[in-house]
PDB file of N, CA and C in Angstrom:
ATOM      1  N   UNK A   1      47.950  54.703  93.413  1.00  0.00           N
ATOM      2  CA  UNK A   1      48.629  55.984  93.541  1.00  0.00           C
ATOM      3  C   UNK A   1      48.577  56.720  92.214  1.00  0.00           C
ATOM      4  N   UNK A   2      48.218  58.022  92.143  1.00  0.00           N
ATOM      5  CA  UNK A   2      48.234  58.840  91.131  1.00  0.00           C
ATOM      6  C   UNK A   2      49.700  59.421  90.543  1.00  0.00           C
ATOM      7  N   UNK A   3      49.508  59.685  89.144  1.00  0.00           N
ATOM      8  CA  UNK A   3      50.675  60.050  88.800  1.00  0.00           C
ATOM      9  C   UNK A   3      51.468  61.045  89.502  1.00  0.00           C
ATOM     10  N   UNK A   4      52.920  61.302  89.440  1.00  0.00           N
ATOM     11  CA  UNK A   4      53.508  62.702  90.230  1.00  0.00           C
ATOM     12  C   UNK A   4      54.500  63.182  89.602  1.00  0.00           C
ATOM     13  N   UNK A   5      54.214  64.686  88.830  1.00  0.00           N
ATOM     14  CA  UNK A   5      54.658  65.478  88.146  1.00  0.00           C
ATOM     15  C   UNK A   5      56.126  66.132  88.937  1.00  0.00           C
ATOM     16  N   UNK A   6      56.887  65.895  88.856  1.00  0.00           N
ATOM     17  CA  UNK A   6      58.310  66.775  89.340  1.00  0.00           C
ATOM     18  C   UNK A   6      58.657  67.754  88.788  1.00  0.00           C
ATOM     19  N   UNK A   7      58.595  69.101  89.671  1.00  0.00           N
ATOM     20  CA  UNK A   7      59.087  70.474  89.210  1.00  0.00           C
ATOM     21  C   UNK A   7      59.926  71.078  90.160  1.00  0.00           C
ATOM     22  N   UNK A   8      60.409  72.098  89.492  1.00  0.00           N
ATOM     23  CA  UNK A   8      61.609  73.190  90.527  1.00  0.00           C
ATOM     24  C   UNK A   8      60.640  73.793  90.993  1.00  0.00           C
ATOM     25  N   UNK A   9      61.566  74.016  92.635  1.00  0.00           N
ATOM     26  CA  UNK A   9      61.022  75.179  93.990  1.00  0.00           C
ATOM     27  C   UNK A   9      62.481  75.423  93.603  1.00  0.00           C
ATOM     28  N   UNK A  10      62.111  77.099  94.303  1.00  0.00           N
ATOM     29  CA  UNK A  10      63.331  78.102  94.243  1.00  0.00           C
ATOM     30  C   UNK A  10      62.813  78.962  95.453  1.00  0.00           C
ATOM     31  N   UNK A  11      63.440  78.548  96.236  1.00  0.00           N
ATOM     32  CA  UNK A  11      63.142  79.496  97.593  1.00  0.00           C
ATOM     33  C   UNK A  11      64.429  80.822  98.534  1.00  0.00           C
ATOM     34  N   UNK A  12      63.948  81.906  98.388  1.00  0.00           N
ATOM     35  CA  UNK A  12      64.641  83.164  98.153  1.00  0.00           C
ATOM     36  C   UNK A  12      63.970  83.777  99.607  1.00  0.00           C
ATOM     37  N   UNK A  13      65.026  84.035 100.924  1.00  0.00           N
ATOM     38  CA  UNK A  13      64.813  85.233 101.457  1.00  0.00           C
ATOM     39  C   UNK A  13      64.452  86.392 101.123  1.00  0.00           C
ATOM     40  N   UNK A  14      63.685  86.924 101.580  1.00  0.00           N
ATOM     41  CA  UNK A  14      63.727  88.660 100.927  1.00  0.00           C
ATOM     42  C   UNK A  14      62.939  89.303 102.792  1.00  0.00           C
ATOM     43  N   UNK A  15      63.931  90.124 102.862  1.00  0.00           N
ATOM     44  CA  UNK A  15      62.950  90.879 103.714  1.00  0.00           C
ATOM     45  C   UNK A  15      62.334  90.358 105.211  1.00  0.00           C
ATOM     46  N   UNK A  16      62.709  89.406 105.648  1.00  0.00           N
ATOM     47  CA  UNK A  16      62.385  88.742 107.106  1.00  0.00           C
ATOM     48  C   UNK A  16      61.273  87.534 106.225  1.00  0.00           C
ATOM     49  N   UNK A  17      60.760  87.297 105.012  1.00  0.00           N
ATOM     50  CA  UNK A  17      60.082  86.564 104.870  1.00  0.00           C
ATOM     51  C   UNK A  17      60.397  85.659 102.850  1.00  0.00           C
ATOM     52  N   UNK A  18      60.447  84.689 102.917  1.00  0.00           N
ATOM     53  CA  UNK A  18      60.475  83.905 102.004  1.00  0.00           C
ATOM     54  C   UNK A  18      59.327  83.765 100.524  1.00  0.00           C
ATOM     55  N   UNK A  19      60.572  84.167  99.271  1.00  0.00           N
ATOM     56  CA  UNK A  19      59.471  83.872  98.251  1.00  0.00           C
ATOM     57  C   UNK A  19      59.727  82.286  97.403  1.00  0.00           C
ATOM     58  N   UNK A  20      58.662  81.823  97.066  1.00  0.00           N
ATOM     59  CA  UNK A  20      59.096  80.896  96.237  1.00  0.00           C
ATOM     60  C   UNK A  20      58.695  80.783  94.999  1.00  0.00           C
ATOM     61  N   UNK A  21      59.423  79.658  93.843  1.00  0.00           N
ATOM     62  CA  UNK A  21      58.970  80.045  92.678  1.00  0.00           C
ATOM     63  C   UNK A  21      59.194  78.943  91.848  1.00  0.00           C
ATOM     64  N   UNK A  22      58.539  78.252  91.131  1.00  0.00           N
ATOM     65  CA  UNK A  22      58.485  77.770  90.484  1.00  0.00           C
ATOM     66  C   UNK A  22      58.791  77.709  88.816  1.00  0.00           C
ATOM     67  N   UNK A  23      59.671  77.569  88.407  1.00  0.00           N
ATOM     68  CA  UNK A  23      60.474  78.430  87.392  1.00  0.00           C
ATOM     69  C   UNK A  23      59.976  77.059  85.576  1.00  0.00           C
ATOM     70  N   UNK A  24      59.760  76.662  85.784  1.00  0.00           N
ATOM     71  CA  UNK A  24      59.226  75.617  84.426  1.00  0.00           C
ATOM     72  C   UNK A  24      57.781  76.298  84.500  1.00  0.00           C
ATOM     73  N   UNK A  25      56.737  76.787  85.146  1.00  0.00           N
ATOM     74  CA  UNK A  25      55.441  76.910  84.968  1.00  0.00           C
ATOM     75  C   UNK A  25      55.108  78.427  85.241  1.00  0.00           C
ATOM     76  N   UNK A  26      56.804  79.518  85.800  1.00  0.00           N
ATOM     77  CA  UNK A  26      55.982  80.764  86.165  1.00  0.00           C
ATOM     78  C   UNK A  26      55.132  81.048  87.255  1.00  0.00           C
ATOM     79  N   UNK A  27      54.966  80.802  88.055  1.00  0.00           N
ATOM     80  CA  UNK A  27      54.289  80.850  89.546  1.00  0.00           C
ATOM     81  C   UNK A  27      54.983  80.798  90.481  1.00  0.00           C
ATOM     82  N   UNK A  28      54.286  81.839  91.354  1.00  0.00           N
ATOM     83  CA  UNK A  28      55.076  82.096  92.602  1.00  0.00           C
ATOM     84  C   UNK A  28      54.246  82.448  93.693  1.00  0.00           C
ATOM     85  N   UNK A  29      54.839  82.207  95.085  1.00  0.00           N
ATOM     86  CA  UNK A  29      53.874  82.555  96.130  1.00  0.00           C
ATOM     87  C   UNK A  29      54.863  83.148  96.761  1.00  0.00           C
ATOM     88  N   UNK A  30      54.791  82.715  98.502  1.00  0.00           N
ATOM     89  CA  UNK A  30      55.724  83.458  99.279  1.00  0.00           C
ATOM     90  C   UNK A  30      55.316  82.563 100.776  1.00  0.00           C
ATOM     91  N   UNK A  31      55.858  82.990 102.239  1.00  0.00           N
ATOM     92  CA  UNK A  31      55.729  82.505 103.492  1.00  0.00           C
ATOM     93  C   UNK A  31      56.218  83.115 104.657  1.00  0.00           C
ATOM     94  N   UNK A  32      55.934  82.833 105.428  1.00  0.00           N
ATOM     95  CA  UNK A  32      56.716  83.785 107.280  1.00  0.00           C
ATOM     96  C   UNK A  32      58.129  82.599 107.062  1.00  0.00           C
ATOM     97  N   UNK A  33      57.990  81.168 106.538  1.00  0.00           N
ATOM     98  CA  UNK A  33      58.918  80.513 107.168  1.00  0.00           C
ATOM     99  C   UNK A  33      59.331  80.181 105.342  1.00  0.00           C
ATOM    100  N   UNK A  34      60.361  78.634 105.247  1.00  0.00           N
ATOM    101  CA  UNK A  34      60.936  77.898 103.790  1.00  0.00           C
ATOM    102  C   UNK A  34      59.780  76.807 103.892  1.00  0.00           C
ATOM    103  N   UNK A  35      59.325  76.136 104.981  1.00  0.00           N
ATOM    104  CA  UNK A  35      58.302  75.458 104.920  1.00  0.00           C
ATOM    105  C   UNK A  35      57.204  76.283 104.281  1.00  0.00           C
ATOM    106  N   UNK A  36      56.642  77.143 104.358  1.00  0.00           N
ATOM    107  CA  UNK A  36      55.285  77.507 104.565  1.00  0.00           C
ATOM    108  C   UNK A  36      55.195  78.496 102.881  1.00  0.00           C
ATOM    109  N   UNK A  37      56.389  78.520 102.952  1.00  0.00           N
ATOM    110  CA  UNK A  37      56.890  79.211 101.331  1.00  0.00           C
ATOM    111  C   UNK A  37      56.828  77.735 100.362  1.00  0.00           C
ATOM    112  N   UNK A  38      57.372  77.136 100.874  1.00  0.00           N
ATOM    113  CA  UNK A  38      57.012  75.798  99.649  1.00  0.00           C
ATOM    114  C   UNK A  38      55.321  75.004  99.809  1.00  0.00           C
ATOM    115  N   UNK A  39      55.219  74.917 101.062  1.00  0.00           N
ATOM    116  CA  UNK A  39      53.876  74.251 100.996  1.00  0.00           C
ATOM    117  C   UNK A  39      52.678  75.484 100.379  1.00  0.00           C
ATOM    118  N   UNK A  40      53.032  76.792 100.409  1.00  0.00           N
ATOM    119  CA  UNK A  40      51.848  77.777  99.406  1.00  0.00           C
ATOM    120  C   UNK A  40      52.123  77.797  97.687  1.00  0.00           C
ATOM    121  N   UNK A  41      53.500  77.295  97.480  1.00  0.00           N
ATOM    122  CA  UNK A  41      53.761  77.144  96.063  1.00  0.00           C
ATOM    123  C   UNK A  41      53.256  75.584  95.951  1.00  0.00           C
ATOM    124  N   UNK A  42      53.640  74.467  96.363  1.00  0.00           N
ATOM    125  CA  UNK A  42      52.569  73.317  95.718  1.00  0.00           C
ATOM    126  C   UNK A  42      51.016  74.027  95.911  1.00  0.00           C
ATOM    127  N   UNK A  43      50.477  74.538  96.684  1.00  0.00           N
ATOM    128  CA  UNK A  43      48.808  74.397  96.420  1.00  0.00           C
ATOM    129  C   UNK A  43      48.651  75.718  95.022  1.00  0.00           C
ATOM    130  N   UNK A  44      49.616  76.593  95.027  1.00  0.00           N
ATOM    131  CA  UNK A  44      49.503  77.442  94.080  1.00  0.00           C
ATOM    132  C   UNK A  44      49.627  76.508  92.764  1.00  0.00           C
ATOM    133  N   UNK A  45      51.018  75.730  92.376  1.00  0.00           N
ATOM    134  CA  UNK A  45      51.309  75.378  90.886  1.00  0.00           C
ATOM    135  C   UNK A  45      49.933  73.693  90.994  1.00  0.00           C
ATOM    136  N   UNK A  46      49.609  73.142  92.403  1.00  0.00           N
ATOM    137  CA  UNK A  46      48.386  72.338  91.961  1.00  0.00           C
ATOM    138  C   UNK A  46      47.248  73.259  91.056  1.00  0.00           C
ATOM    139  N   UNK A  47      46.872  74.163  91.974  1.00  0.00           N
ATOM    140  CA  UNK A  47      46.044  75.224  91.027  1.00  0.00           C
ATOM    141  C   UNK A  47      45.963  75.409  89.668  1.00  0.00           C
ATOM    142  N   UNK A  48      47.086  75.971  89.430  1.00  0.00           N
ATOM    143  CA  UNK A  48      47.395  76.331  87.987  1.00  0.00           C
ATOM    144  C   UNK A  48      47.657  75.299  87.110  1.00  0.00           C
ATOM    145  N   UNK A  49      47.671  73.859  87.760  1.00  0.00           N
ATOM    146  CA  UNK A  49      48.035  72.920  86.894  1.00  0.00           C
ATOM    147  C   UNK A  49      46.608  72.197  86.513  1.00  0.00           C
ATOM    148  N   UNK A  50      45.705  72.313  87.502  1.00  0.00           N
ATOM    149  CA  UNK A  50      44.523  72.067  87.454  1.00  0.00           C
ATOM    150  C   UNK A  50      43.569  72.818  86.433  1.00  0.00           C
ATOM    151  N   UNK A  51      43.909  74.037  86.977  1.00  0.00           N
ATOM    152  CA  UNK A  51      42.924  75.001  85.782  1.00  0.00           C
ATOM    153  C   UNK A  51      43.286  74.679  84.707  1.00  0.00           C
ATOM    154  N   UNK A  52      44.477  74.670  84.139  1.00  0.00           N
ATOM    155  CA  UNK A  52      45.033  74.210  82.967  1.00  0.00           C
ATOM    156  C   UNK A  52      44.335  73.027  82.543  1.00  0.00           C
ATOM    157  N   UNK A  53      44.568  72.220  82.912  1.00  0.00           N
ATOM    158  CA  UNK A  53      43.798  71.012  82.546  1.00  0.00           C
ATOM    159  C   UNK A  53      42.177  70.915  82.382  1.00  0.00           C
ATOM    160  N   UNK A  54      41.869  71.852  83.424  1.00  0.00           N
ATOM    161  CA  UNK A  54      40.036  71.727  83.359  1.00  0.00           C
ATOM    162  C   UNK A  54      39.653  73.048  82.110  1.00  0.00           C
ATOM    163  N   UNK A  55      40.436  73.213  81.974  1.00  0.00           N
ATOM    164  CA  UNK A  55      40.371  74.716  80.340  1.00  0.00           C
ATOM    165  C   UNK A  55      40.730  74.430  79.278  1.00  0.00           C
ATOM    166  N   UNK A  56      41.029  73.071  79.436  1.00  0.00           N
ATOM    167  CA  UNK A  56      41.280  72.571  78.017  1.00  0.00           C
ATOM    168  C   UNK A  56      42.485  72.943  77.822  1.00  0.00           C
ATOM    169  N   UNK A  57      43.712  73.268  78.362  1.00  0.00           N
ATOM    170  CA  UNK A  57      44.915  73.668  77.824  1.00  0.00           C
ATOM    171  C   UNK A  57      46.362  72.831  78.127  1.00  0.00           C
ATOM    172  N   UNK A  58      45.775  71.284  78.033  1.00  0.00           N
ATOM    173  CA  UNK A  58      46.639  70.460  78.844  1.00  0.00           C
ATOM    174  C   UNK A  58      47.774  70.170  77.745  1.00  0.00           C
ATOM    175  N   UNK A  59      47.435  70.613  76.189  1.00  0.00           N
ATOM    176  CA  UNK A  59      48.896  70.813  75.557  1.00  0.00           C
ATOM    177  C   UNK A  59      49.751  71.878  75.919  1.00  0.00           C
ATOM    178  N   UNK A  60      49.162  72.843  75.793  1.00  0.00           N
ATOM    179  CA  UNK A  60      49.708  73.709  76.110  1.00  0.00           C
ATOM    180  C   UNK A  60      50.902  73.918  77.881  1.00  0.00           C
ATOM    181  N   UNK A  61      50.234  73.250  78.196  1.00  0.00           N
ATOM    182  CA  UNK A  61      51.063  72.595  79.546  1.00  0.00           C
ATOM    183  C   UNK A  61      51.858  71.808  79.480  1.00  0.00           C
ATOM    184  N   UNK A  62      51.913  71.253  78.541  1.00  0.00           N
ATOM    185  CA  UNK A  62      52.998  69.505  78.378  1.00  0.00           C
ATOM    186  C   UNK A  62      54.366  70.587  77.594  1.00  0.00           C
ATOM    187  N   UNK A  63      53.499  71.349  76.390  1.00  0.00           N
ATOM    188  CA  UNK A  63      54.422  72.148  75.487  1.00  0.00           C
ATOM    189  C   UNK A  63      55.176  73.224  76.393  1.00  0.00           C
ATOM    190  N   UNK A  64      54.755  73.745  77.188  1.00  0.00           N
ATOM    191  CA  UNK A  64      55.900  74.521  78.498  1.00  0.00           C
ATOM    192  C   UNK A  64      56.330  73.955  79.610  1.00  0.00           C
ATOM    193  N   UNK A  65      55.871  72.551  79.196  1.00  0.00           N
ATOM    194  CA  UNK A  65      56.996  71.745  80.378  1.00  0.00           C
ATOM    195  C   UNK A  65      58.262  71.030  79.281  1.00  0.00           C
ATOM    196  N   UNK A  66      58.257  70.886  77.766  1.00  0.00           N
ATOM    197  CA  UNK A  66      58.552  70.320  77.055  1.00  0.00           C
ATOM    198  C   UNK A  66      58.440  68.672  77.251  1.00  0.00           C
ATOM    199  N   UNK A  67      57.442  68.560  77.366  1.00  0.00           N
ATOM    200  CA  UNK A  67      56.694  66.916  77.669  1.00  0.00           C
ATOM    201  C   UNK A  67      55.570  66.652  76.180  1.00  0.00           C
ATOM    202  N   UNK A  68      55.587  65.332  75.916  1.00  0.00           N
ATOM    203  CA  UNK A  68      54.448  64.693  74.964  1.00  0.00           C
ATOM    204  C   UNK A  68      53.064  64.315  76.025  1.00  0.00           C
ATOM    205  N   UNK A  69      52.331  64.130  75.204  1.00  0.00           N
ATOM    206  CA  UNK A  69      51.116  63.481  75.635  1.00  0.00           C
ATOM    207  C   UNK A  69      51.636  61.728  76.255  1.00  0.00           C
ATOM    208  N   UNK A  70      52.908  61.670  75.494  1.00  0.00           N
ATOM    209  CA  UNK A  70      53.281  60.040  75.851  1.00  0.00           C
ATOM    210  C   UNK A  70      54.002  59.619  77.393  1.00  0.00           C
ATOM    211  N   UNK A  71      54.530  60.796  77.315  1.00  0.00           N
ATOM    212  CA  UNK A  71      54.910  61.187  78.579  1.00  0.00           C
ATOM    213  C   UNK A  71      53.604  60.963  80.298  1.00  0.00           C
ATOM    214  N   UNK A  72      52.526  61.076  79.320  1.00  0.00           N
ATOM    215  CA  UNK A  72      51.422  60.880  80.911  1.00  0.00           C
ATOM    216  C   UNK A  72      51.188  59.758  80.861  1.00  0.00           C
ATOM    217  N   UNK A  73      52.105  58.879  80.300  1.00  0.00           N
ATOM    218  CA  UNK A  73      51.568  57.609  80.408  1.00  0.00           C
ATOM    219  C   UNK A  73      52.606  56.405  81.943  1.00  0.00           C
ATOM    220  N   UNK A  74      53.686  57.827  81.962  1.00  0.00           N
ATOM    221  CA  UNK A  74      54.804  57.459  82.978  1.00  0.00           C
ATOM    222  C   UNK A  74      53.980  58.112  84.643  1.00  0.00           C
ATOM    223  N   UNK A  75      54.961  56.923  85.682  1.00  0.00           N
ATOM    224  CA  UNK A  75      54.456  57.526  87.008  1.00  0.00           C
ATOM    225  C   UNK A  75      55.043  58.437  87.080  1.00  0.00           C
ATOM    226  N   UNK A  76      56.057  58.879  86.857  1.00  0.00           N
ATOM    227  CA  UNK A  76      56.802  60.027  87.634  1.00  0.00           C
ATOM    228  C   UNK A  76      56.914  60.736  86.122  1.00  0.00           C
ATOM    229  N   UNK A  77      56.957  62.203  86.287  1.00  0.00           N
ATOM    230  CA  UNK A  77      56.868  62.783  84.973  1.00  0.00           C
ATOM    231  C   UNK A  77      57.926  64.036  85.212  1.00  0.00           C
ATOM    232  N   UNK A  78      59.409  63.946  84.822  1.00  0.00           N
ATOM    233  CA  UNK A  78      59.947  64.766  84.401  1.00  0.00           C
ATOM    234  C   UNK A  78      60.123  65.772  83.730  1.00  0.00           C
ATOM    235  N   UNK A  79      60.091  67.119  83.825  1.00  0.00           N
ATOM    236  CA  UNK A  79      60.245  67.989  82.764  1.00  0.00           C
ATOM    237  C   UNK A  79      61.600  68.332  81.800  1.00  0.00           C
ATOM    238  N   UNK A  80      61.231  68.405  80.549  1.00  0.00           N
ATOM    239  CA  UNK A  80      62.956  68.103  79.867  1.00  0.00           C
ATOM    240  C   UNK A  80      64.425  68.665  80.631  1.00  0.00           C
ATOM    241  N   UNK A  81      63.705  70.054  81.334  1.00  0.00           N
ATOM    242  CA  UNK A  81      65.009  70.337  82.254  1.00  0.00           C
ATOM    243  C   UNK A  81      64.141  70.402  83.197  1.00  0.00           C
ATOM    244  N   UNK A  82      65.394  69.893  84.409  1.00  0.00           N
ATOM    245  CA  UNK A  82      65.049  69.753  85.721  1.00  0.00           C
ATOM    246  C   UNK A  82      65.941  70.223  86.836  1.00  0.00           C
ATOM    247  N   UNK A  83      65.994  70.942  87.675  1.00  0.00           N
ATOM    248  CA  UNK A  83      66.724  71.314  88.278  1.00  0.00           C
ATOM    249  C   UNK A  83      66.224  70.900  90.052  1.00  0.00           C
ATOM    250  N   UNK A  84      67.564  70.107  90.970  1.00  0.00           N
ATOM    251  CA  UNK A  84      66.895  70.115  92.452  1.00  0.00           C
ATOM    252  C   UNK A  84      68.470  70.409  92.982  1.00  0.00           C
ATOM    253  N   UNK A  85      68.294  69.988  94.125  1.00  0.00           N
ATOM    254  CA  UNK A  85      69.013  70.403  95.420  1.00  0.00           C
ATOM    255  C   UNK A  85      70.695  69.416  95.001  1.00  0.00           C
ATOM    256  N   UNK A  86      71.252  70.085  95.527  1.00  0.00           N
ATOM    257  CA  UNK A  86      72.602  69.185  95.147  1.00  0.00           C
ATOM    258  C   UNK A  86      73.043  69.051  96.724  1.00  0.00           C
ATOM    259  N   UNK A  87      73.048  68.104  97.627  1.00  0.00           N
ATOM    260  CA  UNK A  87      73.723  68.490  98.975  1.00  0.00           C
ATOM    261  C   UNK A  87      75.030  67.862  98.975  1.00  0.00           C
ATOM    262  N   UNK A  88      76.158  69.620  99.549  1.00  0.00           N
ATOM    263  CA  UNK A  88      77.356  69.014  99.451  1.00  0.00           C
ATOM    264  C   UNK A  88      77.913  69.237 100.950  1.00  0.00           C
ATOM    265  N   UNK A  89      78.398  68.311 101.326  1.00  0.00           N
ATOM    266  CA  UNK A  89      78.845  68.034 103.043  1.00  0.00           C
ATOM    267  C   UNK A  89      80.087  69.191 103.125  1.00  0.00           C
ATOM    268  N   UNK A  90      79.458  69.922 104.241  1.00  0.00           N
ATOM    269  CA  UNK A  90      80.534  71.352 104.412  1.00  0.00           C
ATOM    270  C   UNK A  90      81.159  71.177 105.715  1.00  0.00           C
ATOM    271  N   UNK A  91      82.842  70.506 106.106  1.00  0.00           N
ATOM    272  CA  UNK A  91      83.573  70.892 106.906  1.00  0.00           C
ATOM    273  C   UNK A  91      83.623  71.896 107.590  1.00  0.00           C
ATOM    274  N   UNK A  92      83.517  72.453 108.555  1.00  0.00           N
ATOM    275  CA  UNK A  92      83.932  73.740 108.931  1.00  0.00           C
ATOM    276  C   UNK A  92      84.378  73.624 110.468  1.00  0.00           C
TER     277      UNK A  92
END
């Protein structure tokens, strides 16, 4: 199994249709549905994480995730801040 980088989705109604965004790397896409809004932001930030890397700019990527080079030596790769879902059980 290949390494797996963990980043923020931020997914925002607007307008009958969903944007999402990726807020550690700057990228954003959008969707008709929250599924289809997150599954176009992973193939978008794979993209950009790829080019990055095939351009030679894979410090420069670690340095705006605030990560070392020592850091790719872990499976799961955190970015210094991380932000996910908090689920809190709502009575009503």
């Amino acid at each position: 199994m290949g390494k797996e980088l963990i980043l923020t989705v931020v997914i925002k109604k607007e307008r009958g249709t969903y944007s999402s965004w990726c807020p550690e790397l700057d990228v954003a896409s959008q969707g008709n549905t929250v599924e289809e809004a997150r599954k176009n932001l992973k193939e978008a930030v794979e993209l950009h994480v790829e080019t990055m890397v095939q351009n030679g700019d894979l410090q420069a990527l670690l340095d705006k995730l605030g990560l070392t080079p020592k850091d790719l030596q872990k499976e799961t790769i955190l970015p210094e801040f991380f932000s996910g879902p908090l689920e809190i059980p709502l009575a009503v």
